[in-house]
N, C-alpha and C. Protein backbone atom coordinates (compact mmCIF):
# COMPACT_ATOMS: atom_id res chain seq x y z
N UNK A 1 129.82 122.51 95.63
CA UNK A 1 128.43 122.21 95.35
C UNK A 1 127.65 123.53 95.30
N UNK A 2 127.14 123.64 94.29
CA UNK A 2 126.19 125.13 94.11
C UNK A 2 125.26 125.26 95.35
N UNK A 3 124.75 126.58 95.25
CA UNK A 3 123.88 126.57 96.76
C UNK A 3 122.56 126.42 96.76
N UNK A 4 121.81 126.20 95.39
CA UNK A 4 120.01 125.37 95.30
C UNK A 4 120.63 124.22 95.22
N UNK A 5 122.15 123.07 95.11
CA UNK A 5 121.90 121.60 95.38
C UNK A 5 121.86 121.46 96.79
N UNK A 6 122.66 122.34 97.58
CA UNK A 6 123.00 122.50 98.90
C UNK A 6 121.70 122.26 99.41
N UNK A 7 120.97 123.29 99.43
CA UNK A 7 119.11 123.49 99.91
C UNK A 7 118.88 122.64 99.88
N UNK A 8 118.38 122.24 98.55
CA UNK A 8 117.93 120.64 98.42
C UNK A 8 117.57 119.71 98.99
N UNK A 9 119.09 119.50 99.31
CA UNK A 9 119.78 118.21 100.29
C UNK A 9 119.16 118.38 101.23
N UNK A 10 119.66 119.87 101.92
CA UNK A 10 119.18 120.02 102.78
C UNK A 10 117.61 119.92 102.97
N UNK A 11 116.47 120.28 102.22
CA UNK A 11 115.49 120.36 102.35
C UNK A 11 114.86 118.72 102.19
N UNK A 12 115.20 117.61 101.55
CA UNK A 12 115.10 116.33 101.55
C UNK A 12 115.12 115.93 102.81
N UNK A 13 116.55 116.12 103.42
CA UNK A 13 117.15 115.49 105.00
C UNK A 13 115.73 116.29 106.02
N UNK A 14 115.36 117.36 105.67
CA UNK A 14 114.10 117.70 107.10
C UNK A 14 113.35 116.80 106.31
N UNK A 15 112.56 116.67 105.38
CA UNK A 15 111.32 115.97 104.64
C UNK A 15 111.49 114.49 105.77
N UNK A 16 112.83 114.13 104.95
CA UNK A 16 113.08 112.20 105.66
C UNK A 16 112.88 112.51 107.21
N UNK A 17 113.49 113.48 107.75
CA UNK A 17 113.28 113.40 109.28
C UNK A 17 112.28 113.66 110.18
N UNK A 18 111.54 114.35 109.11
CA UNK A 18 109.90 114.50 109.63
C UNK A 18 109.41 113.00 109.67
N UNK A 19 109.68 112.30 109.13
CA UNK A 19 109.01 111.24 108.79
C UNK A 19 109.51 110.42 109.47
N UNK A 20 110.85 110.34 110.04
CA UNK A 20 111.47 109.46 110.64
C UNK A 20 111.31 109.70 112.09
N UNK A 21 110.94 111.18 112.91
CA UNK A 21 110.20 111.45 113.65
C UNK A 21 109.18 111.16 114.08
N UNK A 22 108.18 110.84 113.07
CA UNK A 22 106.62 110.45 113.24
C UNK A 22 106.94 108.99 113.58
N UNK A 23 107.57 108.07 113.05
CA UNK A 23 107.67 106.67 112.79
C UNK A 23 108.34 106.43 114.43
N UNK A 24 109.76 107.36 114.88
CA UNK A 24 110.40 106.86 116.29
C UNK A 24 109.53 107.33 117.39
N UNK A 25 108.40 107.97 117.05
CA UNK A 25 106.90 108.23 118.00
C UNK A 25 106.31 107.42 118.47
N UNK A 26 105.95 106.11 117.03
CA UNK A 26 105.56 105.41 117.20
C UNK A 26 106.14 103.94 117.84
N UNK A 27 107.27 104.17 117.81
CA UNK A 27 108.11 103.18 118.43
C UNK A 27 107.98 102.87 120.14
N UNK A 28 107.16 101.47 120.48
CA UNK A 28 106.97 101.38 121.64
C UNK A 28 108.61 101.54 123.25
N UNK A 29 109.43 101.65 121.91
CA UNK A 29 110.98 101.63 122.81
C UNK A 29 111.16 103.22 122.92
N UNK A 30 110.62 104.36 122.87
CA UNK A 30 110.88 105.44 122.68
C UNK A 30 110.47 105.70 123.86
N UNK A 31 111.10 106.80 124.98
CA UNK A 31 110.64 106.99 126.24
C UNK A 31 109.47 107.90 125.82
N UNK A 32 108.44 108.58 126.70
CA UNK A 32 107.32 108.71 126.58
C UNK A 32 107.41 110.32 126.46
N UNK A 33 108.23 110.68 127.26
CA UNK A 33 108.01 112.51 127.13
C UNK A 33 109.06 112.33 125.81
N UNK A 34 109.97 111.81 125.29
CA UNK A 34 110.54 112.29 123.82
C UNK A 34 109.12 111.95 122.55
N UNK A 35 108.49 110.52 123.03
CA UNK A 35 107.67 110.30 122.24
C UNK A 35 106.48 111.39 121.87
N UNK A 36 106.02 112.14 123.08
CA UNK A 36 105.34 113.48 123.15
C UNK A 36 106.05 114.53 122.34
N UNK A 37 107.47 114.88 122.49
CA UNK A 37 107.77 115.98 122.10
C UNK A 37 107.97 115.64 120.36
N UNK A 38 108.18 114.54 120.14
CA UNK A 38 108.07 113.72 118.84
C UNK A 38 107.32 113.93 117.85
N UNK A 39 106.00 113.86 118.41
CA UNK A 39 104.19 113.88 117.82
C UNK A 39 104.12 115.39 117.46
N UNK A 40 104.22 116.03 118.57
CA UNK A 40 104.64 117.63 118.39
C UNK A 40 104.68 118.46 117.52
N UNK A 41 106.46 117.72 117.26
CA UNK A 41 107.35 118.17 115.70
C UNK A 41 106.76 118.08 114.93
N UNK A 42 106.20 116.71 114.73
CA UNK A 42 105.85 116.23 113.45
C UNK A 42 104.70 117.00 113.13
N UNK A 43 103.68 116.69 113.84
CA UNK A 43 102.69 117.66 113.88
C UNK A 43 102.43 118.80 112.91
N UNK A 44 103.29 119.39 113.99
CA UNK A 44 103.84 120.78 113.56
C UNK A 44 103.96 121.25 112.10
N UNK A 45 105.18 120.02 111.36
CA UNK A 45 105.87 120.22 110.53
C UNK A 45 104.82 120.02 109.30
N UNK A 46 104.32 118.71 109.97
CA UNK A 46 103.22 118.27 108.75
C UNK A 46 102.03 119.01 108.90
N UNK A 47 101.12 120.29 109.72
CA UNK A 47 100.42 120.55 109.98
C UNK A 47 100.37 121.48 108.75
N UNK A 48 99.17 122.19 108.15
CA UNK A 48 99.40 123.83 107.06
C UNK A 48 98.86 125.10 108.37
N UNK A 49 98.50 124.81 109.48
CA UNK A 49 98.72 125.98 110.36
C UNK A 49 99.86 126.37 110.68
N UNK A 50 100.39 127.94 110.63
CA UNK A 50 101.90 127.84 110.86
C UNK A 50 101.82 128.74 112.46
N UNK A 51 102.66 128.30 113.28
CA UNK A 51 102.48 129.88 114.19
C UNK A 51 102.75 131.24 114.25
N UNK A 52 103.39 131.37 112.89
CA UNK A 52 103.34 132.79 112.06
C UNK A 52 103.18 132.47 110.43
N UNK A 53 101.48 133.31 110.30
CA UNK A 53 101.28 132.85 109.03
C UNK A 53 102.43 133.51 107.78
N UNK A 54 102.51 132.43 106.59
CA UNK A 54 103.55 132.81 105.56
C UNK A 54 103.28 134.20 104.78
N UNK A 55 102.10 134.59 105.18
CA UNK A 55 102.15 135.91 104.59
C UNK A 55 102.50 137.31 105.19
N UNK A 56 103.03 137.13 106.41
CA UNK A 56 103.78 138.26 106.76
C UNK A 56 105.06 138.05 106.64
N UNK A 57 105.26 139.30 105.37
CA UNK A 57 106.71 139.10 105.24
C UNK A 57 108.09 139.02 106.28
N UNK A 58 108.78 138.29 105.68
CA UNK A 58 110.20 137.50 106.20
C UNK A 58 110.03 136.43 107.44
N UNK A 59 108.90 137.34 108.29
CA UNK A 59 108.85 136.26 109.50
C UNK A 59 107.77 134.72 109.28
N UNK A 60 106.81 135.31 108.23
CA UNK A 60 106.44 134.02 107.91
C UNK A 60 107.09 132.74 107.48
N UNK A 61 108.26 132.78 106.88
CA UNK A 61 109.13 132.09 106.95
C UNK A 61 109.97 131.64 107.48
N UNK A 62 110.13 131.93 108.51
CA UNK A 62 111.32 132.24 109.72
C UNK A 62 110.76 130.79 110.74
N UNK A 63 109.06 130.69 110.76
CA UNK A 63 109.20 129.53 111.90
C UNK A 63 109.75 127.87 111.19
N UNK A 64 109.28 128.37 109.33
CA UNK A 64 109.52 126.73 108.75
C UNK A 64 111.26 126.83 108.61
N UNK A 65 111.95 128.08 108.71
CA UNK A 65 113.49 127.73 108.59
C UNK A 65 113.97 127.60 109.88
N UNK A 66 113.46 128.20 111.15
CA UNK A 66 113.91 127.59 112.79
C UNK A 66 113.36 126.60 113.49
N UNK A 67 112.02 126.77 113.63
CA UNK A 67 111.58 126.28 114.47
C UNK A 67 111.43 124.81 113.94
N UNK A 68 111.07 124.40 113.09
CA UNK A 68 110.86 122.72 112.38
C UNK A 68 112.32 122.28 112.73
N UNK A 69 113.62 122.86 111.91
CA UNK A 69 114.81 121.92 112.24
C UNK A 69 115.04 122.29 113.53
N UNK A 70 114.96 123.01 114.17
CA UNK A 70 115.30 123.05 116.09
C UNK A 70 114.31 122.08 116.27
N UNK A 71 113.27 122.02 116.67
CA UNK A 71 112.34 120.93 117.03
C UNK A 71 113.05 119.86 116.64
N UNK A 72 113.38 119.16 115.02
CA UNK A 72 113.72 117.72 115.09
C UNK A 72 115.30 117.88 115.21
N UNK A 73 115.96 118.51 115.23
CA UNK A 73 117.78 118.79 116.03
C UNK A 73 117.39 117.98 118.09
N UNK A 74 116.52 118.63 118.05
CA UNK A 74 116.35 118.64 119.77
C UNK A 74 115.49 116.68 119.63
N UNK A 75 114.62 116.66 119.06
CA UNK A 75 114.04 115.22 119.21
C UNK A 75 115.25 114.28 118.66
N UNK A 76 115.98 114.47 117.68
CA UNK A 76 116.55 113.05 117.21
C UNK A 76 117.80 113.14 118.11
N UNK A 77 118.35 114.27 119.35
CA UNK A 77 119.32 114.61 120.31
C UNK A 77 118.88 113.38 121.52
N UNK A 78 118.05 113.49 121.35
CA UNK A 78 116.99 112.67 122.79
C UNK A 78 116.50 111.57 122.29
N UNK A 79 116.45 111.02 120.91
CA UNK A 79 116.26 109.56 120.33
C UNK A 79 117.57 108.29 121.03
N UNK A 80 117.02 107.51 121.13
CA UNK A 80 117.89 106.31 121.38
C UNK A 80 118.31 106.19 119.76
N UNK A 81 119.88 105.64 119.73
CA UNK A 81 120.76 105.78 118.10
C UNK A 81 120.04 104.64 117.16
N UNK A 82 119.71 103.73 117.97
CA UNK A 82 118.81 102.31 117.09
C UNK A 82 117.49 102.66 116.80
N UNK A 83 116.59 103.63 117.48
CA UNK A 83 115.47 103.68 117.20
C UNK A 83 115.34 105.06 115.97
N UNK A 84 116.35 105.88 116.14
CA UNK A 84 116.42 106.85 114.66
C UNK A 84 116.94 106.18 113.79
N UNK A 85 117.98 105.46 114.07
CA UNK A 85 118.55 104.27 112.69
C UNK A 85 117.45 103.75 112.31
N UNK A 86 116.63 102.91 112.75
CA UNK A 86 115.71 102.37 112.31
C UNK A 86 114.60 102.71 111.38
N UNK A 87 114.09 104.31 112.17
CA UNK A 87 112.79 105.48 111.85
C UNK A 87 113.46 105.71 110.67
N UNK A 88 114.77 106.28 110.50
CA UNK A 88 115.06 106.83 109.18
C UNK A 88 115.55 105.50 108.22
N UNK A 89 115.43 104.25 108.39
CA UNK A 89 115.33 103.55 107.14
C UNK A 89 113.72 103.76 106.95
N UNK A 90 113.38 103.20 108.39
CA UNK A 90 111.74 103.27 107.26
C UNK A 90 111.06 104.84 106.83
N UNK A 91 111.81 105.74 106.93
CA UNK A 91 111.30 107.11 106.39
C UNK A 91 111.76 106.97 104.93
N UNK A 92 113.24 106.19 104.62
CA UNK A 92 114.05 106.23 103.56
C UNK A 92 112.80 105.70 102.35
N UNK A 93 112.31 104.36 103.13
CA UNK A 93 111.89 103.10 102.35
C UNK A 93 110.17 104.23 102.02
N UNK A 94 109.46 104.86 102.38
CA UNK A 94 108.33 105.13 102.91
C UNK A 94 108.59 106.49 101.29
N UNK A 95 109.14 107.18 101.75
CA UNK A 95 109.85 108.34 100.54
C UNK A 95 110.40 107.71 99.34
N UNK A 96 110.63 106.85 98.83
CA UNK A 96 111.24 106.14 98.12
C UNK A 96 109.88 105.29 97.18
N UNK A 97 109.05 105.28 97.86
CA UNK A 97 108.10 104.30 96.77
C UNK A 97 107.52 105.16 95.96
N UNK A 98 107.43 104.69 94.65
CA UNK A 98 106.70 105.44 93.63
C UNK A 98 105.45 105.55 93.88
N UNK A 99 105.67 107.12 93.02
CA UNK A 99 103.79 106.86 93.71
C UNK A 99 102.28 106.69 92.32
N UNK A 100 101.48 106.60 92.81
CA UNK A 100 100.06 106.03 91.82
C UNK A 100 99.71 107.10 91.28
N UNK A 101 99.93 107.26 89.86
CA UNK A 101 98.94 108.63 88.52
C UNK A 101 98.07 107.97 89.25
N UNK A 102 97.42 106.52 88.71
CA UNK A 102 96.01 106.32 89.09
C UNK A 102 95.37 106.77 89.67
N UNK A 103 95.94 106.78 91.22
CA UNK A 103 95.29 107.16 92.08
C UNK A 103 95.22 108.58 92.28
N UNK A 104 96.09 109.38 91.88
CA UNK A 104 96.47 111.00 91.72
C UNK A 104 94.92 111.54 91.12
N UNK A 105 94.99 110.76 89.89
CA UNK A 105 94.06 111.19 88.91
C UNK A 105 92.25 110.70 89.18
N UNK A 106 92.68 109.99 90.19
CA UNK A 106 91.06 109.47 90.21
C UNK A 106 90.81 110.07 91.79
N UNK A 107 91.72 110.95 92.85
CA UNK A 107 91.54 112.15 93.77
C UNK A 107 91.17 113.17 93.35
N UNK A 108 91.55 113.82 92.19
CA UNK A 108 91.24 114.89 91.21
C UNK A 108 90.09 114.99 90.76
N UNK A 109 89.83 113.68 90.36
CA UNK A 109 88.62 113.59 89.86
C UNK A 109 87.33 113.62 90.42
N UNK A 110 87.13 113.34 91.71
CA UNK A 110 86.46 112.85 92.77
C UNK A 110 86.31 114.75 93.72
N UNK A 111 87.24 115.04 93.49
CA UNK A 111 87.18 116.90 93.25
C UNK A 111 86.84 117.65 92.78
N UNK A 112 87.56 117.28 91.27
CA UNK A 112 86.28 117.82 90.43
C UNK A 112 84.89 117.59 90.20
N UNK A 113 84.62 116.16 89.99
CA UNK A 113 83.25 116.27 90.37
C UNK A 113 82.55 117.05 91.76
N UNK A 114 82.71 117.11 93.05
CA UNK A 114 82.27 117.95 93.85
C UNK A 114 82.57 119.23 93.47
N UNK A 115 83.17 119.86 92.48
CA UNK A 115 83.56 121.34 92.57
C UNK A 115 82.20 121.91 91.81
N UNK A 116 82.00 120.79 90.89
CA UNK A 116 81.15 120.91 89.47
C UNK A 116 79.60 120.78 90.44
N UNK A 117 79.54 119.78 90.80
CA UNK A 117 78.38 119.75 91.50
C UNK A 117 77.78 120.83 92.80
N UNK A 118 78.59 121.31 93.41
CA UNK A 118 78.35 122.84 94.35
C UNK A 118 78.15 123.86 93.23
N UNK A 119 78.76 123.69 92.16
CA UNK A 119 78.56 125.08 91.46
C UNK A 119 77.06 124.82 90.83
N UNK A 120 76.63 123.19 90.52
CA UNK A 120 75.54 123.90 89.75
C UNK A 120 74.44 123.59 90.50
N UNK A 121 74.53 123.49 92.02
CA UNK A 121 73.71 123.43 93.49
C UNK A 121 73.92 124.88 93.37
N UNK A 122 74.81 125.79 93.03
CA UNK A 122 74.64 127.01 93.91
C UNK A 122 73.98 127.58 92.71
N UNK A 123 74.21 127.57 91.16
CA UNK A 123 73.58 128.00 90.13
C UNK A 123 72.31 127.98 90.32
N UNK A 124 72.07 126.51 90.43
CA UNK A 124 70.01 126.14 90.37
C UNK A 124 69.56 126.56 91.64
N UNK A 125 69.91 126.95 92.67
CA UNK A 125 69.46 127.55 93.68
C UNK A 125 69.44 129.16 93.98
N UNK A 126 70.75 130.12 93.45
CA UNK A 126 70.66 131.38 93.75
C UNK A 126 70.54 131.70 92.25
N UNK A 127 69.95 131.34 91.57
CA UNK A 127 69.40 131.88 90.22
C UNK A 127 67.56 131.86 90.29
N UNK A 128 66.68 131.22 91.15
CA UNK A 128 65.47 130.99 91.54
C UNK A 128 65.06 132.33 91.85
């Protein structure tokens, strides 16, 4: 298998497990300090603060290639086997639905109009 299908895969399997993380969080059968360290990960993973920003070279990258899969290596270690079986169907099912142009296009839009409207708030005001 070439080594960008390899990534890939690989980069899919953290995506689903972020998600399947967040979901065995929410699972009232999950003991309470995994459920903490759970929220965490996910957090984390799904957060755009990084704890080393991506623009210092090499190490900015270094916490999304260690620290995210150590974090969910160590949470799904400490998952009960039924409650990650479970999290990762519904991460499967959750990743899997198509998603809405409609709605894509009418977020965009709802953007652009505010982008358009600050600019010509800031036009008719610092042009006075």
């Amino acid at each position: 298998m070439p080594l960008l299908a390899t990534a890939k895969d690989w980069a899919r399997g953290i995506k689903r497990d972020v998600v399947a993380v967040y979901f065995a969080a929410r699972d009232p059968e999950t003991p309470l300090w995994v459920r903490v360290l759970a929220i965490a990960v996910a957090a984390y993973a799904l957060s755009p603060i990084d704890l080393i920003p991506d623009f210092i070279p090499v190490l900015g990258y270094l916490d999304d290639l260690l620290i995210v899969p150590l974090g969910l290596m160590i949470v799904i270690r400490l998952l009960p086997p039924h409650i990650l079986e479970s999290s990762r169907v519904k991460a499967a099912e959750v990743l899997d639905r198509p998603r809405s142009r409609t709605a894509a296009v009418f977020i965009v839009g709802i953007w652009l109009l505010c982008a358009v409207g600050v600019a010509y708030w800031l036009l008719r005001n610092n042009g006075t």
